[in-house]
PDB file of N, CA and C in Angstrom:
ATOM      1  N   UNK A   1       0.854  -1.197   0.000  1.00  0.00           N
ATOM      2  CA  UNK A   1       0.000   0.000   0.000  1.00  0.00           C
ATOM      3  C   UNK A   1       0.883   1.238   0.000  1.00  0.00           C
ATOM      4  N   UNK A   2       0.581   2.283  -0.377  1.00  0.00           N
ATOM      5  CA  UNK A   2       0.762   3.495   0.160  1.00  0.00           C
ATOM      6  C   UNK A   2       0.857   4.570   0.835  1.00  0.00           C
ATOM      7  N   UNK A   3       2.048   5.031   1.226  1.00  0.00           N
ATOM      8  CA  UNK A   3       1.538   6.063   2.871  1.00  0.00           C
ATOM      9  C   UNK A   3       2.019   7.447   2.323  1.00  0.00           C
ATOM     10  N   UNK A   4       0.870   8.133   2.320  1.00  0.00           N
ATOM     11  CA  UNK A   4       0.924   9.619   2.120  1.00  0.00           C
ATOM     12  C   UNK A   4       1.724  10.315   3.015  1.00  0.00           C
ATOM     13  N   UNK A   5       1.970  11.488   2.734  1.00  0.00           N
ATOM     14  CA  UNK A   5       3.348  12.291   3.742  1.00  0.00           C
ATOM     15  C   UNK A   5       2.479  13.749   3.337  1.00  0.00           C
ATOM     16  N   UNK A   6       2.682  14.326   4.122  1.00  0.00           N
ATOM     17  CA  UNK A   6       2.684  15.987   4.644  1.00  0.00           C
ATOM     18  C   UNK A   6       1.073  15.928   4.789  1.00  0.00           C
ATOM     19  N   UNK A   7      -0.001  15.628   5.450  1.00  0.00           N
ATOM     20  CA  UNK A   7      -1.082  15.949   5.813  1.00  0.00           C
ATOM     21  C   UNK A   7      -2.407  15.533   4.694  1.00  0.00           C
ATOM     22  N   UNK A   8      -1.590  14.213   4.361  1.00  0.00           N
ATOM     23  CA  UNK A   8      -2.427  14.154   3.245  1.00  0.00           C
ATOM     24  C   UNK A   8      -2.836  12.344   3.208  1.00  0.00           C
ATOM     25  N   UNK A   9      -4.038  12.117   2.774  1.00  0.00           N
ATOM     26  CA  UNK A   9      -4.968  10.675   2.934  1.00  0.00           C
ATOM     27  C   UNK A   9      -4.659  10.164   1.521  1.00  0.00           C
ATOM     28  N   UNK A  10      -5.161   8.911   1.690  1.00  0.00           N
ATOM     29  CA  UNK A  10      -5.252   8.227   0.574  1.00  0.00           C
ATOM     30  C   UNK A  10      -6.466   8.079   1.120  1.00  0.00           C
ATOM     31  N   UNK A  11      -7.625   8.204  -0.392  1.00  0.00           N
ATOM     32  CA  UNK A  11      -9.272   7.798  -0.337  1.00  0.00           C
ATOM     33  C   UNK A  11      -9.544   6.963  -1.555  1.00  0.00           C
ATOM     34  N   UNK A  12     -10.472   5.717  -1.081  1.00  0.00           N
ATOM     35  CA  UNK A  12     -10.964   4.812  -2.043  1.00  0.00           C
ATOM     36  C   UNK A  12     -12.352   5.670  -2.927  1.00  0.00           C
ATOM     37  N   UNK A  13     -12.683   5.489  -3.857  1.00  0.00           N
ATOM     38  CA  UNK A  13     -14.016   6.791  -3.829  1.00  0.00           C
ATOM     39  C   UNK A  13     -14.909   5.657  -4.286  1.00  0.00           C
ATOM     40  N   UNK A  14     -15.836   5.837  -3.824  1.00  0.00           N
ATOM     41  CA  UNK A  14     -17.201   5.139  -3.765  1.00  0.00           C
ATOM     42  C   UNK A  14     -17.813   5.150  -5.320  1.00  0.00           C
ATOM     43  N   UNK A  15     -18.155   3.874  -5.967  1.00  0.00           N
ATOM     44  CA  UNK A  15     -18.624   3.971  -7.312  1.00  0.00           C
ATOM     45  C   UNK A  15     -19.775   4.843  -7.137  1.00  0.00           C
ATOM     46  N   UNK A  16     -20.172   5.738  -8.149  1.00  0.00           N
ATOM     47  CA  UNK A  16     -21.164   6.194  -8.875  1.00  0.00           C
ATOM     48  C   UNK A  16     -21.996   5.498  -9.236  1.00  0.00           C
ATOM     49  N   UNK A  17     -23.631   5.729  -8.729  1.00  0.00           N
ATOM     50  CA  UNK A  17     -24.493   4.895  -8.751  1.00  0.00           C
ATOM     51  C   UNK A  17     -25.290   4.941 -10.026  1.00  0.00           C
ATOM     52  N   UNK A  18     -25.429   3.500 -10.683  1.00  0.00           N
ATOM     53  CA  UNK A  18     -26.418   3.168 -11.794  1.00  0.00           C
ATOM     54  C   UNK A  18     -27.045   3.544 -11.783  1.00  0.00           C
ATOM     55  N   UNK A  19     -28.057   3.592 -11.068  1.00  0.00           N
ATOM     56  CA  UNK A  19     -29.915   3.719 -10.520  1.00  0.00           C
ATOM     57  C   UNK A  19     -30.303   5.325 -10.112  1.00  0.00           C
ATOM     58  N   UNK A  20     -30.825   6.004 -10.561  1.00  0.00           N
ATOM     59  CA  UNK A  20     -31.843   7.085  -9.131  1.00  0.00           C
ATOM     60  C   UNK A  20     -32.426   6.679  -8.464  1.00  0.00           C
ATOM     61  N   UNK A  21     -33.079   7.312  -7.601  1.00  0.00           N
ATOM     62  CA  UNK A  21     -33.959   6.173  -6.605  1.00  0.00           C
ATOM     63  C   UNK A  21     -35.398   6.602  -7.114  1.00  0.00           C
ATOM     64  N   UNK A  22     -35.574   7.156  -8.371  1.00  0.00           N
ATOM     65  CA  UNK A  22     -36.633   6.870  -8.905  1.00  0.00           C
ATOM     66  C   UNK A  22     -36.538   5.892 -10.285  1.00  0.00           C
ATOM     67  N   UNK A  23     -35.478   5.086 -10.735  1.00  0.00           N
ATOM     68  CA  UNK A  23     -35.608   4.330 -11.042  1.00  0.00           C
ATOM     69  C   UNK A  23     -34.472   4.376 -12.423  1.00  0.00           C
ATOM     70  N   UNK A  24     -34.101   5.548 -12.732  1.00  0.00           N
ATOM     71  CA  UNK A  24     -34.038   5.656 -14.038  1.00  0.00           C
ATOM     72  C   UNK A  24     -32.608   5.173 -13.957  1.00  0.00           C
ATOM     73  N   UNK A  25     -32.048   4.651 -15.078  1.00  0.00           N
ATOM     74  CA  UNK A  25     -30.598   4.109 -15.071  1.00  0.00           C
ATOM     75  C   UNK A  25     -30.108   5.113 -16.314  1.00  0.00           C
ATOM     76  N   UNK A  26     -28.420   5.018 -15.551  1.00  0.00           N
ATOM     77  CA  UNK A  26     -28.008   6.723 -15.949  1.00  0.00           C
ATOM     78  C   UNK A  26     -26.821   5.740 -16.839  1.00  0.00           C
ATOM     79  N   UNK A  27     -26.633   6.081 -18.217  1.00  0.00           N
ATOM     80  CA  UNK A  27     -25.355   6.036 -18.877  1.00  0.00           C
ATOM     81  C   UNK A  27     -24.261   6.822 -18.274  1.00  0.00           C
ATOM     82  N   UNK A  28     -22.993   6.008 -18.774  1.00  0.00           N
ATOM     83  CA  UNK A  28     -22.066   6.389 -17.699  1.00  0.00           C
ATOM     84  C   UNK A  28     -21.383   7.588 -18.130  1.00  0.00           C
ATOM     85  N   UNK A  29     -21.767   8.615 -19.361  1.00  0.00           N
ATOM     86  CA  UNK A  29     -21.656   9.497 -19.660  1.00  0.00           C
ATOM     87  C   UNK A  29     -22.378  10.709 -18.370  1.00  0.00           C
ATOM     88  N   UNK A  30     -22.996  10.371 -17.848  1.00  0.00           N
ATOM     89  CA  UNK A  30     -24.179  11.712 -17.107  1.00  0.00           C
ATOM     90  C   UNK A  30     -23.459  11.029 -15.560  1.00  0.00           C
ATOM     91  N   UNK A  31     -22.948  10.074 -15.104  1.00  0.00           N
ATOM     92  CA  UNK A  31     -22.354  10.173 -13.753  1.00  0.00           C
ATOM     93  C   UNK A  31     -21.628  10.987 -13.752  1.00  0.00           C
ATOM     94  N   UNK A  32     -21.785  11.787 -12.304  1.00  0.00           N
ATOM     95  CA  UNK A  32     -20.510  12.511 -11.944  1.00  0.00           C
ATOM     96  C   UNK A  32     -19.888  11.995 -10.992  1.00  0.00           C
ATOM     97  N   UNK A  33     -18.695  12.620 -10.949  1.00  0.00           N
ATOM     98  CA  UNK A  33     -17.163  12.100 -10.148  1.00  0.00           C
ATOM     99  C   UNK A  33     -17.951  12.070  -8.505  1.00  0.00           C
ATOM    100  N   UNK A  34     -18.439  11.071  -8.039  1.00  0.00           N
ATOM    101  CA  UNK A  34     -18.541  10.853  -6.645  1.00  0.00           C
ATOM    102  C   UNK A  34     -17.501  11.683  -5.456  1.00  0.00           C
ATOM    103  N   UNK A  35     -17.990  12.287  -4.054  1.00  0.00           N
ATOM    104  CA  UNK A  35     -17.102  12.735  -3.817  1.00  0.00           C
ATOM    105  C   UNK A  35     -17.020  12.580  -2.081  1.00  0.00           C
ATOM    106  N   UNK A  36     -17.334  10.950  -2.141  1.00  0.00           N
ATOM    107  CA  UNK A  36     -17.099   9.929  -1.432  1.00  0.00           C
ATOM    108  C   UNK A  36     -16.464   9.013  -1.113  1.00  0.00           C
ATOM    109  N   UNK A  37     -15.811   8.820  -0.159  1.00  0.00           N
ATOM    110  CA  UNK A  37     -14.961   7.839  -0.198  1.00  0.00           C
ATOM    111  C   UNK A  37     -14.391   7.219   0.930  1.00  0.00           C
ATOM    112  N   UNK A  38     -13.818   6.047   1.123  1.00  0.00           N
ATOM    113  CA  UNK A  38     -13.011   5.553   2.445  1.00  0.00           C
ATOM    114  C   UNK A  38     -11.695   5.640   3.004  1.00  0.00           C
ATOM    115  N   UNK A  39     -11.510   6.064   3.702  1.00  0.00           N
ATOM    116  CA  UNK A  39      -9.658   6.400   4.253  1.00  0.00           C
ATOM    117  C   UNK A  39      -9.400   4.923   4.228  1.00  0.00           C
ATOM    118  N   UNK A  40      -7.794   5.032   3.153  1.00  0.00           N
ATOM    119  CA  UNK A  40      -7.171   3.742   3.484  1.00  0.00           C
ATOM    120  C   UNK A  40      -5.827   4.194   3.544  1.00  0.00           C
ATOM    121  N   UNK A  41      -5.689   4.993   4.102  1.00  0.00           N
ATOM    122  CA  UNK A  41      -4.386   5.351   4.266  1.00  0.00           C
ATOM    123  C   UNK A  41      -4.069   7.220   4.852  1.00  0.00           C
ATOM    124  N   UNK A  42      -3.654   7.596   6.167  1.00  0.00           N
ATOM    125  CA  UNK A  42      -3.530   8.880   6.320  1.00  0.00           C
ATOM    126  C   UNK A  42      -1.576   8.750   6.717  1.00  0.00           C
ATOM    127  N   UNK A  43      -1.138  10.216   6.719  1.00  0.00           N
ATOM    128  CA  UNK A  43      -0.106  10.506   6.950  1.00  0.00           C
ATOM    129  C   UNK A  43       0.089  10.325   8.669  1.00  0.00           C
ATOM    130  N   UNK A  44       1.908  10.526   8.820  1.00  0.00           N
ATOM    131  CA  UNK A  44       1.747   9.858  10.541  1.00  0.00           C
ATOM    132  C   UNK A  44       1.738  11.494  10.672  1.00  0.00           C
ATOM    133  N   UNK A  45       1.472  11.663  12.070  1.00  0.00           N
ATOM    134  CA  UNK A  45       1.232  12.604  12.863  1.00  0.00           C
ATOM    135  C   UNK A  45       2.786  13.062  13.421  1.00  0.00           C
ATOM    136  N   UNK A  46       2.867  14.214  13.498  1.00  0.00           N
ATOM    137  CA  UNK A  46       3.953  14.815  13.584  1.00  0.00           C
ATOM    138  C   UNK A  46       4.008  15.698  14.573  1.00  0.00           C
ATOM    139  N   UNK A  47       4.962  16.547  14.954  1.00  0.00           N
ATOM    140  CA  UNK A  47       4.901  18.117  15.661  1.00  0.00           C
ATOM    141  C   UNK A  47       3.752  19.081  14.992  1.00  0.00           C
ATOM    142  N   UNK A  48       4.038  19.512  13.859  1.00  0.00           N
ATOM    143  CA  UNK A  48       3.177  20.164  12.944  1.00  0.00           C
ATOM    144  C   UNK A  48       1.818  19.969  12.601  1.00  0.00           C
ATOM    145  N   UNK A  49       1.658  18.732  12.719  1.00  0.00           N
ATOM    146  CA  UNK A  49       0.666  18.263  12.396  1.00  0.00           C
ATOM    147  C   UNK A  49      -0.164  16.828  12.595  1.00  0.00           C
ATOM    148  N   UNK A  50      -1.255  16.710  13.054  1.00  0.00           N
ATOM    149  CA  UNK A  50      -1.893  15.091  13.643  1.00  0.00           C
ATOM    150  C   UNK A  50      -3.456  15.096  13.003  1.00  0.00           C
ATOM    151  N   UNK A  51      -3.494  14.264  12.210  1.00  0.00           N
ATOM    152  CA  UNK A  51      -4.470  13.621  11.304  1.00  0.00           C
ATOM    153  C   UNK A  51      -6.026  14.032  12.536  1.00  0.00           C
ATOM    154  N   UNK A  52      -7.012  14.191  11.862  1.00  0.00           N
ATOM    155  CA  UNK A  52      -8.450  13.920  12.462  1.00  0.00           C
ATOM    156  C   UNK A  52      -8.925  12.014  11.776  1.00  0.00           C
ATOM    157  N   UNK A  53      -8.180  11.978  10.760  1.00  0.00           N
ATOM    158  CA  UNK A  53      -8.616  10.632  10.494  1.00  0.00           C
ATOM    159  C   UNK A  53      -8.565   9.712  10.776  1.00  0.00           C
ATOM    160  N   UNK A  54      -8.469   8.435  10.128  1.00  0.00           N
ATOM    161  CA  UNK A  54      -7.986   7.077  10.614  1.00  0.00           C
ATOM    162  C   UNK A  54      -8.639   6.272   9.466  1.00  0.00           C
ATOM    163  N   UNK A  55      -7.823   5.053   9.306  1.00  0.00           N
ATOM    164  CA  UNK A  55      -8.466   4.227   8.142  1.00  0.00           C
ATOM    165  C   UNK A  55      -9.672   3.323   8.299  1.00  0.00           C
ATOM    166  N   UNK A  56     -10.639   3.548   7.258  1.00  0.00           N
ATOM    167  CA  UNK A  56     -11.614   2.981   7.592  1.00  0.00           C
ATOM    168  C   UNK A  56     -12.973   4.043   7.558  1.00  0.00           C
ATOM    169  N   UNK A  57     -12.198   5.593   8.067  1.00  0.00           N
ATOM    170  CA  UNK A  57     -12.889   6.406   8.210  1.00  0.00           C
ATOM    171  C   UNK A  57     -13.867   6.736   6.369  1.00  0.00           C
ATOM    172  N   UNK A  58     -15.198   7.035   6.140  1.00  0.00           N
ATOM    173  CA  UNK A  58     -15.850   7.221   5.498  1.00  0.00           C
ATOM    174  C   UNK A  58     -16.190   8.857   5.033  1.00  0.00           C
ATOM    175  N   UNK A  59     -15.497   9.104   4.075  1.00  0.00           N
ATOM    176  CA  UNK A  59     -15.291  11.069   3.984  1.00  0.00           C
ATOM    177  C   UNK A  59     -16.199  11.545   2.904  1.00  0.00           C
ATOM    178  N   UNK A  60     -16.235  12.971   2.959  1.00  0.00           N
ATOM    179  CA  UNK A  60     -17.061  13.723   1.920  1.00  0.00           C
ATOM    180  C   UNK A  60     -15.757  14.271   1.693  1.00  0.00           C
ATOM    181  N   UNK A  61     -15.172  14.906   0.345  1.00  0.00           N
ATOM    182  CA  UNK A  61     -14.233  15.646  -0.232  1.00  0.00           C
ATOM    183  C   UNK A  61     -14.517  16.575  -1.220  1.00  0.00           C
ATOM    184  N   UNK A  62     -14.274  17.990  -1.138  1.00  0.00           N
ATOM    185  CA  UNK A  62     -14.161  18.673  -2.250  1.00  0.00           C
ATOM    186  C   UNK A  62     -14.019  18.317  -3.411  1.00  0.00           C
ATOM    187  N   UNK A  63     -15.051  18.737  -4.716  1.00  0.00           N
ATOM    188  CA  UNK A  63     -15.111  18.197  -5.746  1.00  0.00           C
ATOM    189  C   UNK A  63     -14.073  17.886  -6.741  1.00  0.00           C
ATOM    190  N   UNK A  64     -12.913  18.944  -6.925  1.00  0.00           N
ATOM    191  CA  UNK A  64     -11.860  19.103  -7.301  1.00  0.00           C
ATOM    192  C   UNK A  64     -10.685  18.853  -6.907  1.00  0.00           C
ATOM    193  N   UNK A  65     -10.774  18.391  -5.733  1.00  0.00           N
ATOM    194  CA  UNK A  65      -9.766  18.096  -4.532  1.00  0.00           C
ATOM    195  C   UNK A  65      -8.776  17.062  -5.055  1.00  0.00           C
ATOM    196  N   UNK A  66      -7.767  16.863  -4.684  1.00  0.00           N
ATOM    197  CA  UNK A  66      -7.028  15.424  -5.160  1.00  0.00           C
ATOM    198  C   UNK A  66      -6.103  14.843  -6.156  1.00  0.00           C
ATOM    199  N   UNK A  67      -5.582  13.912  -6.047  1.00  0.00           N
ATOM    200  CA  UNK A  67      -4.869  13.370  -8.029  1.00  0.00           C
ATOM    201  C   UNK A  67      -5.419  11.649  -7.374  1.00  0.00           C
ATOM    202  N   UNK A  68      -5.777  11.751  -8.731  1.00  0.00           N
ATOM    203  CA  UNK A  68      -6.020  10.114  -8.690  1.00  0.00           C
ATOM    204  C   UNK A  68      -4.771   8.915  -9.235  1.00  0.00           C
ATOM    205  N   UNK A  69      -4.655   7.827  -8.978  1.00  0.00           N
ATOM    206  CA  UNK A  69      -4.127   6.806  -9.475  1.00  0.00           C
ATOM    207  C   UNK A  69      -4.616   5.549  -9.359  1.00  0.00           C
ATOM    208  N   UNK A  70      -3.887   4.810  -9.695  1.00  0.00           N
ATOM    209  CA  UNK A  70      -4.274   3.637 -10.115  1.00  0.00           C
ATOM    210  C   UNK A  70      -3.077   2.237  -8.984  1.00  0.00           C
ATOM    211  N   UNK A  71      -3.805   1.192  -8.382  1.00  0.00           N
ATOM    212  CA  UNK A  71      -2.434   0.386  -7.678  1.00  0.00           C
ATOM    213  C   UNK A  71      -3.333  -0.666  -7.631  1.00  0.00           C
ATOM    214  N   UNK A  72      -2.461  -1.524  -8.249  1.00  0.00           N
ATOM    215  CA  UNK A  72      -3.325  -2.716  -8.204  1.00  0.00           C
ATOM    216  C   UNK A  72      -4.383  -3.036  -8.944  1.00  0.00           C
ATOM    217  N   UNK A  73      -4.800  -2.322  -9.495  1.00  0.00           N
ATOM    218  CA  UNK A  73      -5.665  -2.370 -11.045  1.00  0.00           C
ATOM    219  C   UNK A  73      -7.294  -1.823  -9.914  1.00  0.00           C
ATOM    220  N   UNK A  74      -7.158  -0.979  -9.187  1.00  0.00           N
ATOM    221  CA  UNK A  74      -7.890  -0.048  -8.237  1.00  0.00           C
ATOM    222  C   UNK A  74      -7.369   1.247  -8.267  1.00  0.00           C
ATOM    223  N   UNK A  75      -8.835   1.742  -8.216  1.00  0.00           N
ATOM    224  CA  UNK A  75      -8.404   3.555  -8.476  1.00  0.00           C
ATOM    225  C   UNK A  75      -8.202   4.596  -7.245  1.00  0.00           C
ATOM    226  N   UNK A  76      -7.215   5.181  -6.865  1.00  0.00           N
ATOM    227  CA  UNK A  76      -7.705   5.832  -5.459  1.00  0.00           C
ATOM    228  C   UNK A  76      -7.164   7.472  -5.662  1.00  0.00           C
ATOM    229  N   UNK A  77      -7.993   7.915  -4.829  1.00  0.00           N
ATOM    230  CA  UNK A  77      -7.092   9.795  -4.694  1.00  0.00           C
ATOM    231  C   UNK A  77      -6.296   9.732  -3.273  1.00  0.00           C
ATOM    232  N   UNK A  78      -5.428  10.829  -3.884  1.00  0.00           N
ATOM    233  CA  UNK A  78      -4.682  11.327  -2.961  1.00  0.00           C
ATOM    234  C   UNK A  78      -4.785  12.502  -2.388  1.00  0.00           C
ATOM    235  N   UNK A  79      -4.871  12.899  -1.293  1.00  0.00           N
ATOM    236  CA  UNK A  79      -6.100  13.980  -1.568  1.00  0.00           C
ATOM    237  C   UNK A  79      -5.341  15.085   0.072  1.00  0.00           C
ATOM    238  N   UNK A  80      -5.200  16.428   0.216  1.00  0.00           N
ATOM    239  CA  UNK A  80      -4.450  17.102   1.638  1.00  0.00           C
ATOM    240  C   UNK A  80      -6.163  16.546   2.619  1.00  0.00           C
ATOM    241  N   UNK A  81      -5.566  17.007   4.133  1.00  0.00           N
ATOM    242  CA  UNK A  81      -6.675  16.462   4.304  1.00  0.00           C
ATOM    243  C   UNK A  81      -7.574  17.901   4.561  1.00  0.00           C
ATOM    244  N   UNK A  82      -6.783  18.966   4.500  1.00  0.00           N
ATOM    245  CA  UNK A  82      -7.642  20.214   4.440  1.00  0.00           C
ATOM    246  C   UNK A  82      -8.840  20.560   3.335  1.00  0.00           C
ATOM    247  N   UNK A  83      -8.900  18.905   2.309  1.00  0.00           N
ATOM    248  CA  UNK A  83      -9.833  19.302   1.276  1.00  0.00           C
ATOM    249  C   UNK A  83     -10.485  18.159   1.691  1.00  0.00           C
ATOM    250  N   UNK A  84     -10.847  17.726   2.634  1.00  0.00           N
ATOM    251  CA  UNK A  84     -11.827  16.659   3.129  1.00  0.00           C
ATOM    252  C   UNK A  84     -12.789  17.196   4.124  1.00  0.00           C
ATOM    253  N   UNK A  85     -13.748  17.693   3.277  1.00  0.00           N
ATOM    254  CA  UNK A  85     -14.993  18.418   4.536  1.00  0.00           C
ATOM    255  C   UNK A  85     -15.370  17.582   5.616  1.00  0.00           C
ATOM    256  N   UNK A  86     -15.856  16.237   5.781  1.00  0.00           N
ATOM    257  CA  UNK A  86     -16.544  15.833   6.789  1.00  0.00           C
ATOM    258  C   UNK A  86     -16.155  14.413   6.718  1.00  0.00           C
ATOM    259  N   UNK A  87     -16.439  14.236   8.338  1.00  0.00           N
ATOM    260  CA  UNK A  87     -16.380  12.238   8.349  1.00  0.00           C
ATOM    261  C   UNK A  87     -17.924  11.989   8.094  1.00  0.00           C
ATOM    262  N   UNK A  88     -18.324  11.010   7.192  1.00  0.00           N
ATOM    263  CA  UNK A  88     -19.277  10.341   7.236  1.00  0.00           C
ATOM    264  C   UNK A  88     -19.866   9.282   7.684  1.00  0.00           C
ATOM    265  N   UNK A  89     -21.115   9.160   9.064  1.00  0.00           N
ATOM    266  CA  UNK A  89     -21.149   8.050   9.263  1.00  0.00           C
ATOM    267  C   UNK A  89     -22.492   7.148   8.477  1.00  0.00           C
TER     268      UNK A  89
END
């Protein structure tokens, strides 16, 4: 795995859902970039600085926030954690 450095997470992002919940199924042209996701990875805590996160944790993130990659034939962002609005439970 990967361990982020200077205040910054690694997030799994939650697929984009097929369905509305009124029924209609969306081509994958009209999904947008989900901006959800699971901590699997935060930076260690330092003098400067000590994570609110932990892995496992379930986040909302700024839409633009991040760089994505690829490990393991899985997609994840990398993301500061000052662009992670909220824990989600």
């Amino acid at each position: 795995m990967i361990k982020p450095l200077n205040g910054r997470a690694v997030i799994q992002v939650e697929e984009a859902k097929e369905q509305t919940v009124s029924g209609i199924v969306l081509p994958s042209a009209a999904k947008e970039k989900q901006q959800v996701g699971v901590v699997k990875a935060t930076a260690e805590n330092t003098e400067d600085f000590t994570s609110q996160l932990k892995e496992g944790d379930r986040v909302l993130f700024e839409k633009y926030a991040g760089s994505t990659f690829e490990l393991d034939g899985e997609e994840f962002l990398i993301i500061s954690e000052s662009d992670i609005i909220a824990i989600v439970d």
